[in-house]
C-alpha atoms as a PDB file:
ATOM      1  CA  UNK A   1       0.000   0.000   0.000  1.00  0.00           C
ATOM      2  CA  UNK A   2       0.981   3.186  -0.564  1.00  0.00           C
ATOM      3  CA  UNK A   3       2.246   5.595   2.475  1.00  0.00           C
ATOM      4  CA  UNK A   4       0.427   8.775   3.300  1.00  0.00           C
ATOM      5  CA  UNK A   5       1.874  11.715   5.276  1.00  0.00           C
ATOM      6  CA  UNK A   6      -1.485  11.607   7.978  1.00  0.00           C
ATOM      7  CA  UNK A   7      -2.363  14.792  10.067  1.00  0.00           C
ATOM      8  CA  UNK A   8      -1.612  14.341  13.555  1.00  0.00           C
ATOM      9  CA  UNK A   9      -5.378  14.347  14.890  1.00  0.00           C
ATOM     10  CA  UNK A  10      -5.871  11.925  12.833  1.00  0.00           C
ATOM     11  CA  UNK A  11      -3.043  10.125  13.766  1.00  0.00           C
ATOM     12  CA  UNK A  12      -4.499  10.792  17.077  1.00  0.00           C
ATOM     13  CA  UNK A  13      -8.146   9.228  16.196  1.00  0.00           C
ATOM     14  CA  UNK A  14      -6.406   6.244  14.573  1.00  0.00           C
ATOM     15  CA  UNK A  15      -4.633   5.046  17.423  1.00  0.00           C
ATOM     16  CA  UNK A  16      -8.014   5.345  19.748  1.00  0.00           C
ATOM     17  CA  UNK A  17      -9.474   3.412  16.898  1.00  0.00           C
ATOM     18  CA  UNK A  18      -6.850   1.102  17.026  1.00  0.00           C
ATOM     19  CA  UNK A  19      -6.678   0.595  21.021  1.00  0.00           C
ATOM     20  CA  UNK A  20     -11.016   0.053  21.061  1.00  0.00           C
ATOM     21  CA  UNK A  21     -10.248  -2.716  18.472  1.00  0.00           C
ATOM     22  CA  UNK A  22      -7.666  -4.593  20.369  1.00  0.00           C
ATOM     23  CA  UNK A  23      -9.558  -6.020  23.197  1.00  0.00           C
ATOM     24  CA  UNK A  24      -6.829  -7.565  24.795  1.00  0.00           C
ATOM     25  CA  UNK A  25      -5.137  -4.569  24.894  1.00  0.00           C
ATOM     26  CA  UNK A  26      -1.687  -6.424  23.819  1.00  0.00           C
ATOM     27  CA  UNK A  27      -0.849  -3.623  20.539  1.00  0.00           C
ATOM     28  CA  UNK A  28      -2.147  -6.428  17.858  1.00  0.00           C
ATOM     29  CA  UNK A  29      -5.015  -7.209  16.285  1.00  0.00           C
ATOM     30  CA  UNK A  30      -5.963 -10.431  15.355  1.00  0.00           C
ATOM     31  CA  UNK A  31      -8.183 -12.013  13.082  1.00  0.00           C
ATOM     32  CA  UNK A  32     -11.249 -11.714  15.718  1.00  0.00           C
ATOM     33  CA  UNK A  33     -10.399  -8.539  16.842  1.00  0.00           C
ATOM     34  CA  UNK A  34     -10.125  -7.597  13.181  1.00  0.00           C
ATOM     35  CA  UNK A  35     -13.126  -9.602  11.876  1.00  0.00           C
ATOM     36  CA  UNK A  36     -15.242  -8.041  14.738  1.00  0.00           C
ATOM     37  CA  UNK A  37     -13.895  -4.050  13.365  1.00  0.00           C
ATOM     38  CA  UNK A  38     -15.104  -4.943  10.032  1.00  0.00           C
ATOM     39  CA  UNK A  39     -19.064  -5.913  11.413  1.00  0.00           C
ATOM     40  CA  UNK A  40     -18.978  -2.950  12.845  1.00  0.00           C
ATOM     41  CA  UNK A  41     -18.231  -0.905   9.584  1.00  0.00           C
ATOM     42  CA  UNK A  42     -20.762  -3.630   7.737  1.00  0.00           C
ATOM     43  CA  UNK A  43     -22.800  -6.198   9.898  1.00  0.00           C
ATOM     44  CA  UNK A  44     -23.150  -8.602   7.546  1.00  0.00           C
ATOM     45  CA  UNK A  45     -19.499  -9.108   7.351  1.00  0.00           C
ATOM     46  CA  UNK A  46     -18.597 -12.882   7.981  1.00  0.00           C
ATOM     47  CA  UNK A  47     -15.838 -14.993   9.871  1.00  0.00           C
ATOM     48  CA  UNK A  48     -14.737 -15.964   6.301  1.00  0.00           C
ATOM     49  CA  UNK A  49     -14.522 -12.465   4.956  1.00  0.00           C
ATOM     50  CA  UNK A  50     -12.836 -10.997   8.008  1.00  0.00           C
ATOM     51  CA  UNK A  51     -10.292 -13.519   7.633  1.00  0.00           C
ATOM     52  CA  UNK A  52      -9.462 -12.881   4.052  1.00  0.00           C
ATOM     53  CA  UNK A  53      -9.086  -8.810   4.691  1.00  0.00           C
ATOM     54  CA  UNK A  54      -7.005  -9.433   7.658  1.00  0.00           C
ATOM     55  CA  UNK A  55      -4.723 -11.650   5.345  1.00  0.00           C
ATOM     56  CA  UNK A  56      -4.346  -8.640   3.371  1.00  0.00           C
ATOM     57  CA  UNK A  57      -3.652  -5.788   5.978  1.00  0.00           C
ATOM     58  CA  UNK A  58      -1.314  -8.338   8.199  1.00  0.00           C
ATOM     59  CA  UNK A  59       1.256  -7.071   5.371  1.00  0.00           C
ATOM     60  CA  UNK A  60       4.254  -8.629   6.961  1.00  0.00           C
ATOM     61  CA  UNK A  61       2.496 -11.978   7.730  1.00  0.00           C
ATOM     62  CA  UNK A  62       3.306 -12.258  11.453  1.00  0.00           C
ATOM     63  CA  UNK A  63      -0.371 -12.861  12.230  1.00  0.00           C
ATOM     64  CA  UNK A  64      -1.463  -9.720  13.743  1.00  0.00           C
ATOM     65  CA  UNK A  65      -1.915  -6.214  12.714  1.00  0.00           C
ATOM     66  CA  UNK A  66      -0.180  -3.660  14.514  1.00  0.00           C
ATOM     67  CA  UNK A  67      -0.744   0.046  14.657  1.00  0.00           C
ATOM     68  CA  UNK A  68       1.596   0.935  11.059  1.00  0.00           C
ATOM     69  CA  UNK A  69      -0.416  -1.784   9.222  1.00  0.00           C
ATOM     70  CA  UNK A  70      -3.935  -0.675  10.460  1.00  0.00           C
ATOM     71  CA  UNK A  71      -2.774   3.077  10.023  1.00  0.00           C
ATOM     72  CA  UNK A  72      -2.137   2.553   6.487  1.00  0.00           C
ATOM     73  CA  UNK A  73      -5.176   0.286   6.045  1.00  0.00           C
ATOM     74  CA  UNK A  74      -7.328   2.573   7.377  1.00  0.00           C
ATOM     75  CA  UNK A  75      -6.152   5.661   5.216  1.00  0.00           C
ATOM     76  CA  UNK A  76      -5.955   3.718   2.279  1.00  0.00           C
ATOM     77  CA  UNK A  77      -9.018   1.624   1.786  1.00  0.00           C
ATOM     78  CA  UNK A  78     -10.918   0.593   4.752  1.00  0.00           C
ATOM     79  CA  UNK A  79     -13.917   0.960   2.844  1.00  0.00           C
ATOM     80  CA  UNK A  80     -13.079  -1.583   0.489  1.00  0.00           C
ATOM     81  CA  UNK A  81     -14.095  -3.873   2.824  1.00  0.00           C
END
């Protein structure tokens, strides 16, 4: 994806975005954490679905998203999903 120079409120709103989503509070998001952010954007969203945009924005493949990944996700194309 392509990197965005992001205001720093929005920064700001990201990152409380980010820390609601992560449940466990451990700086990741995982697939449920991840899957449960997209059925709040779109309800209908399923387990299957989640999985397949987390497999996208987990860019480096370590299994979680952190904060850089969902940043650039979420300025990007979050509502492509």
């Amino acid at each position: 994806m392509e990197k965005r120079k992001i205001p720093e409120k929005q920064l700001s709103d990201l990152r409380e975005n980010f820390n609601f989503f992560d449940r466990d509070n451990n700086g990741r998001i995982d697939v449920e954490e991840f899957t449960k952010l997209l059925q709040v954007l779109s309800p209908k969203t399923t387990s299957a679905q989640g999985e397949d945009g987390f497999s996208i924005v987990d860019e480096n493949n370590d299994g979680h998203i952190d904060l850089e990944e969902f940043i650039e996700w979420w300025a990007t194309c979050w509502w492509e999903y």
